[in-house]
Protein backbone atom coordinates (compact mmCIF):
# COMPACT_ATOMS: atom_id res chain seq x y z
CA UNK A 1 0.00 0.00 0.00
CA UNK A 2 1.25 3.43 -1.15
CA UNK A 3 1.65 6.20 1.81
CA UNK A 4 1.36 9.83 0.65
CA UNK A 5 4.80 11.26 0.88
CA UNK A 6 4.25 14.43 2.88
CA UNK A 7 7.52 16.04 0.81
CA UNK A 8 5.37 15.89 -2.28
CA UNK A 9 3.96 19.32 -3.20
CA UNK A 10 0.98 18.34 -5.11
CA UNK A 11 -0.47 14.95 -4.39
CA UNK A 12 -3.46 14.79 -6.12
CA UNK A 13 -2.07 13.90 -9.73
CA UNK A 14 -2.93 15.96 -12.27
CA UNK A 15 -4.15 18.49 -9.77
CA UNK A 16 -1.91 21.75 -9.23
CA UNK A 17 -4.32 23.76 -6.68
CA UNK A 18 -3.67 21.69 -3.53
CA UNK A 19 -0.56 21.51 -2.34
CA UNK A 20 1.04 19.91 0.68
CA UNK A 21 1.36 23.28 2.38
CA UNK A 22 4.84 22.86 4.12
CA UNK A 23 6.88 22.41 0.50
CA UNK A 24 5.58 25.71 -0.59
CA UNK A 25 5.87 27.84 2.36
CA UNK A 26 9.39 29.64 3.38
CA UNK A 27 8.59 32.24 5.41
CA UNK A 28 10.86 32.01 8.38
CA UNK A 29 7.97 32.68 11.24
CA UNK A 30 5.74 30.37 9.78
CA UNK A 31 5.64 26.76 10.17
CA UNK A 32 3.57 24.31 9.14
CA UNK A 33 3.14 20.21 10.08
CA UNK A 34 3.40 17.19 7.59
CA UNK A 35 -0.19 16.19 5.33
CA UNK A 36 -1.58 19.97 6.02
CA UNK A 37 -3.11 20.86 3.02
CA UNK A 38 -3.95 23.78 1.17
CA UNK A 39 -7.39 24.44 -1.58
CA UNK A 40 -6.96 27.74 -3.91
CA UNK A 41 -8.78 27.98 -6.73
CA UNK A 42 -5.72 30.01 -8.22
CA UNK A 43 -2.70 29.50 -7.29
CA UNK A 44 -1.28 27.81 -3.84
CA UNK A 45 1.21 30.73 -3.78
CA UNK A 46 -1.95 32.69 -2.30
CA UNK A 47 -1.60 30.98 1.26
CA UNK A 48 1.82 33.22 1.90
CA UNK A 49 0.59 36.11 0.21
CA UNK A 50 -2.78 35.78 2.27
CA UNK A 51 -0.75 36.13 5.44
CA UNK A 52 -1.46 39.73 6.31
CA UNK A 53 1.42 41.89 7.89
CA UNK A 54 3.69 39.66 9.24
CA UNK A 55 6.94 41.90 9.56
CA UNK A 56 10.47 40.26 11.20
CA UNK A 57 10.64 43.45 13.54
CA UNK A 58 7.19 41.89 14.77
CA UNK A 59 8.83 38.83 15.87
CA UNK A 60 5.50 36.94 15.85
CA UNK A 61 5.02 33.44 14.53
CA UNK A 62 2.50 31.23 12.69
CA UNK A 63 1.89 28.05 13.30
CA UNK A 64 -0.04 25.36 11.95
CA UNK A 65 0.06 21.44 13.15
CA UNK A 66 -0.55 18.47 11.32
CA UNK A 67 -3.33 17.48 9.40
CA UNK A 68 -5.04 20.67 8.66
CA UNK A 69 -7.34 21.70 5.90
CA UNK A 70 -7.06 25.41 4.55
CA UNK A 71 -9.95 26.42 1.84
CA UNK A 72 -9.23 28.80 -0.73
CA UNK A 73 -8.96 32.72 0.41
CA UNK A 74 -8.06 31.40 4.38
CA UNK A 75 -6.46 35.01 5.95
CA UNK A 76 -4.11 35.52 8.78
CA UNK A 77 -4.12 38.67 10.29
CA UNK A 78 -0.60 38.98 11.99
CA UNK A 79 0.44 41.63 14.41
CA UNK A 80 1.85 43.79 12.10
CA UNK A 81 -2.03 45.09 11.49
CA UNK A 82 -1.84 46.54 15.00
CA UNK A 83 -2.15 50.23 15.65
CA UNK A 84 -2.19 52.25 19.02
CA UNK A 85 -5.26 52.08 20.80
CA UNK A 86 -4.99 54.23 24.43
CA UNK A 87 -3.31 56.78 22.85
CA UNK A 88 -4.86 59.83 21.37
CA UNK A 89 -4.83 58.75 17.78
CA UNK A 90 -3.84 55.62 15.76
CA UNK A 91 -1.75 56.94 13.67
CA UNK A 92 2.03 55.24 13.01
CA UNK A 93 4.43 58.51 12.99
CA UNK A 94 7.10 56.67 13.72
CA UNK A 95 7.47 54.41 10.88
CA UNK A 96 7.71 57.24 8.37
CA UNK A 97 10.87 58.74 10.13
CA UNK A 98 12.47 62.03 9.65
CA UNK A 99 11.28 64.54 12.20
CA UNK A 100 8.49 61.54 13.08
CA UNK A 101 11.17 58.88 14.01
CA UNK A 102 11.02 59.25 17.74
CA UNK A 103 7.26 59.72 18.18
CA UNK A 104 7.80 56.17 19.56
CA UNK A 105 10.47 56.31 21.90
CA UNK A 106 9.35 54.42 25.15
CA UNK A 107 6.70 53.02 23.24
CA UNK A 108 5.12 50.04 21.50
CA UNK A 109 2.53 48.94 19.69
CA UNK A 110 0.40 46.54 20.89
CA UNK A 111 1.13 42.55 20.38
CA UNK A 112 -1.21 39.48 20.84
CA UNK A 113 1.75 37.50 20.80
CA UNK A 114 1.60 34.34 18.26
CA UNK A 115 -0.90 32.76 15.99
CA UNK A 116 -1.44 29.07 16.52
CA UNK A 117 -3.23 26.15 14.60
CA UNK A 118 -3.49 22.38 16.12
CA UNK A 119 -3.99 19.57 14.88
CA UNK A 120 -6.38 18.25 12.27
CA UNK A 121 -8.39 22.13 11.98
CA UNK A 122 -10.52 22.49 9.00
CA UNK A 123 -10.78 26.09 8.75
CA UNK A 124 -13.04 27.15 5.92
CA UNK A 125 -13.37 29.96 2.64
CA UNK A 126 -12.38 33.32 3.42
CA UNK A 127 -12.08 33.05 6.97
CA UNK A 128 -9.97 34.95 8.60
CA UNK A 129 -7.85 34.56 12.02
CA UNK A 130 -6.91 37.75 13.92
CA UNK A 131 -3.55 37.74 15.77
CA UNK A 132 -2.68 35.98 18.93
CA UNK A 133 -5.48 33.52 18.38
CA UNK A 134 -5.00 29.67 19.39
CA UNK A 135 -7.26 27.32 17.57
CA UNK A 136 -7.89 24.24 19.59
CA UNK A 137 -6.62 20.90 17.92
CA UNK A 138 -10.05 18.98 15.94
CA UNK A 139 -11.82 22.47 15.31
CA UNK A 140 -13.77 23.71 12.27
CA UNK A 141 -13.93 26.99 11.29
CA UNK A 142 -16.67 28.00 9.00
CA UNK A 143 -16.44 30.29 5.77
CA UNK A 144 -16.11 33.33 6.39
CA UNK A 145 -15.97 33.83 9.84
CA UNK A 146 -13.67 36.41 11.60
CA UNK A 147 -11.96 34.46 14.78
CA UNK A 148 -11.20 36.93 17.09
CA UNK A 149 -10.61 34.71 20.33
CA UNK A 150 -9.48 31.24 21.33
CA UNK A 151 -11.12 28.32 20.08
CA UNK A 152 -11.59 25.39 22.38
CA UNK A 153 -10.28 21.86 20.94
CA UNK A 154 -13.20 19.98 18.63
CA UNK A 155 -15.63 22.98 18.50
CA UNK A 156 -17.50 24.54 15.10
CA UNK A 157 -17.16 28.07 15.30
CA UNK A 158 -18.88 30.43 12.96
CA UNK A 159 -19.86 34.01 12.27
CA UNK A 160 -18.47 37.41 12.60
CA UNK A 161 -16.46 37.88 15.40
CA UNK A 162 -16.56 33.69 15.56
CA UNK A 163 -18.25 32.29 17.89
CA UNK A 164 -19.12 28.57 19.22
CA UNK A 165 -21.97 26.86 17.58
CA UNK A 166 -21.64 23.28 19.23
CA UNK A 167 -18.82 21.03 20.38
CA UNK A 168 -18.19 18.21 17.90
CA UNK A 169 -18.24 15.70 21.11
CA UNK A 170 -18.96 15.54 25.09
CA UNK A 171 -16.58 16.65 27.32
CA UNK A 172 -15.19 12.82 27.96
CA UNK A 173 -14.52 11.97 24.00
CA UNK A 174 -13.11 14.93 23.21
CA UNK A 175 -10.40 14.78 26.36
CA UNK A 176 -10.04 10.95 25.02
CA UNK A 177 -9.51 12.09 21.62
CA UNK A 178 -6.87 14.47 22.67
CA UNK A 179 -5.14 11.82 24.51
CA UNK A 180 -4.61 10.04 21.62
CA UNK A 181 -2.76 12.86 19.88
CA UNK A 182 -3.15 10.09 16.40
CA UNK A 183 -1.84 12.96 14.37
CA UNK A 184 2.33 12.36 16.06
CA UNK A 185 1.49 8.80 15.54
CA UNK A 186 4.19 6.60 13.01
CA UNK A 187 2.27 7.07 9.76
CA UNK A 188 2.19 3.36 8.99
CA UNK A 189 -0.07 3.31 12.32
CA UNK A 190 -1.83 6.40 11.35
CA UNK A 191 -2.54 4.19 7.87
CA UNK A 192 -3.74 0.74 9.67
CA UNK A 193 -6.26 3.18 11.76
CA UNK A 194 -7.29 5.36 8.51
CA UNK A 195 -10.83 3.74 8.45
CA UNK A 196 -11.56 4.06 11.96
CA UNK A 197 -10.23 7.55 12.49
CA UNK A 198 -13.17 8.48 9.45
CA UNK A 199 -15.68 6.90 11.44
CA UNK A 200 -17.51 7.64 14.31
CA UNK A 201 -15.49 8.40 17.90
CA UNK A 202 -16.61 5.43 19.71
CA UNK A 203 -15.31 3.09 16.76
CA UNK A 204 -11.70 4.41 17.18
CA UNK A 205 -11.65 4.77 20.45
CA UNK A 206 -12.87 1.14 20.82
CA UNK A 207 -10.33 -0.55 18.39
CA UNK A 208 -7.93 1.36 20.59
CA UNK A 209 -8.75 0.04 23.51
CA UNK A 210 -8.49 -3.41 22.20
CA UNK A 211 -5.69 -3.15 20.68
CA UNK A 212 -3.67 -2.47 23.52
């Protein structure tokens, strides 16, 4: 049996808009897991370009785990966006220098620190994550929402700013799931559990248990 070799860049044959998202990315602050895929119905160099003002002097990361599924127009909103908010106005003096390059001294605009993406998170068309976000491992993200805050491990979030719609399981299969963590497994294991892991919970979680 053939394993999908997570160095390819596109492995659907004959199919150049989804990519294995790692071989096309090489941005130092972001990084992505193995088998995370992205969907653009133009070109798969949109995923970098769709990575909104993410400067080095900003020092903030993304990152995006294993397994993930990124639909076509997906935006990250780094910290770069930010702008002065308890001040009197908004407005970046600083960067254009001259006579404005020490409007900043003793100053700094405001961070939300990194932008991370677990495990196996579908996030959907257009959405957009804001800065400093954490997007729990299992989550879905529907189209077009705008996730402004955390996002709790196996939930479907939607709307604009995102908000929870339901948990994909009760509270004891999704800490179980988590516990399995299937996406740092060996791949060949990953592979002999493939049908299960489509299934329902209780199926996987039950040829777990009796397998051990």
């Amino acid at each position: 049996m053939a394993i999908p070799d997570p160095s390819t860049v596109f492995p659907l044959a004959g199919y150049d808009r989804l990519c294995f998202l790692k071989n096309v990315v090489n941005h130092p602050q972001i990084s992505i897991g193995d088998y995370t895929y992205y969907d653009d119905f133009d070109s798969v160099e949109n995923f970098q370009k769709n990575v909104r003002y993410l400067f080095d002097f900003t020092g903030d990361r993304l990152t995006i785990g294993k397994f993930c599924m990124i639909a076509s127009g997906v935006e990250f909103i780094m910290n770069g966006a930010n702008h002065l908010v308890n001040a009197v106005t908004s407005y970046p003096f600083a960067i254009f220098g001259g006579d404005w390059a020490n409007a900043m001294d003793g100053k700094s605009y405001p961070t939300k620190g990194d932008t991370v993406i677990g495990n196996d998170v579908w996030i959907g068309y257009r959405a957009s994550i804001l800065p400093g976000v954490t997007i729990g491992d299992g989550s879905i993200i529907g189209s077009y929402s705008v996730v402004t805050r955390d996002v709790p491990p196996y939930s479907i979030v939607g709307g604009n700013p995102a908000r929870v719609i339901r948990s994909r399981f009760d509270e004891a299969t999704r800490t179980a799931l988590l516990a399995t963590r299937w996406w740092d497994w060996p791949i060949d294991r990953i592979t002999r559990y493939a049908a299960y892991l489509t299934g329902p919970a209780t199926d996987f979680l039950n040829a777990l248990a009796n397998d051990q």
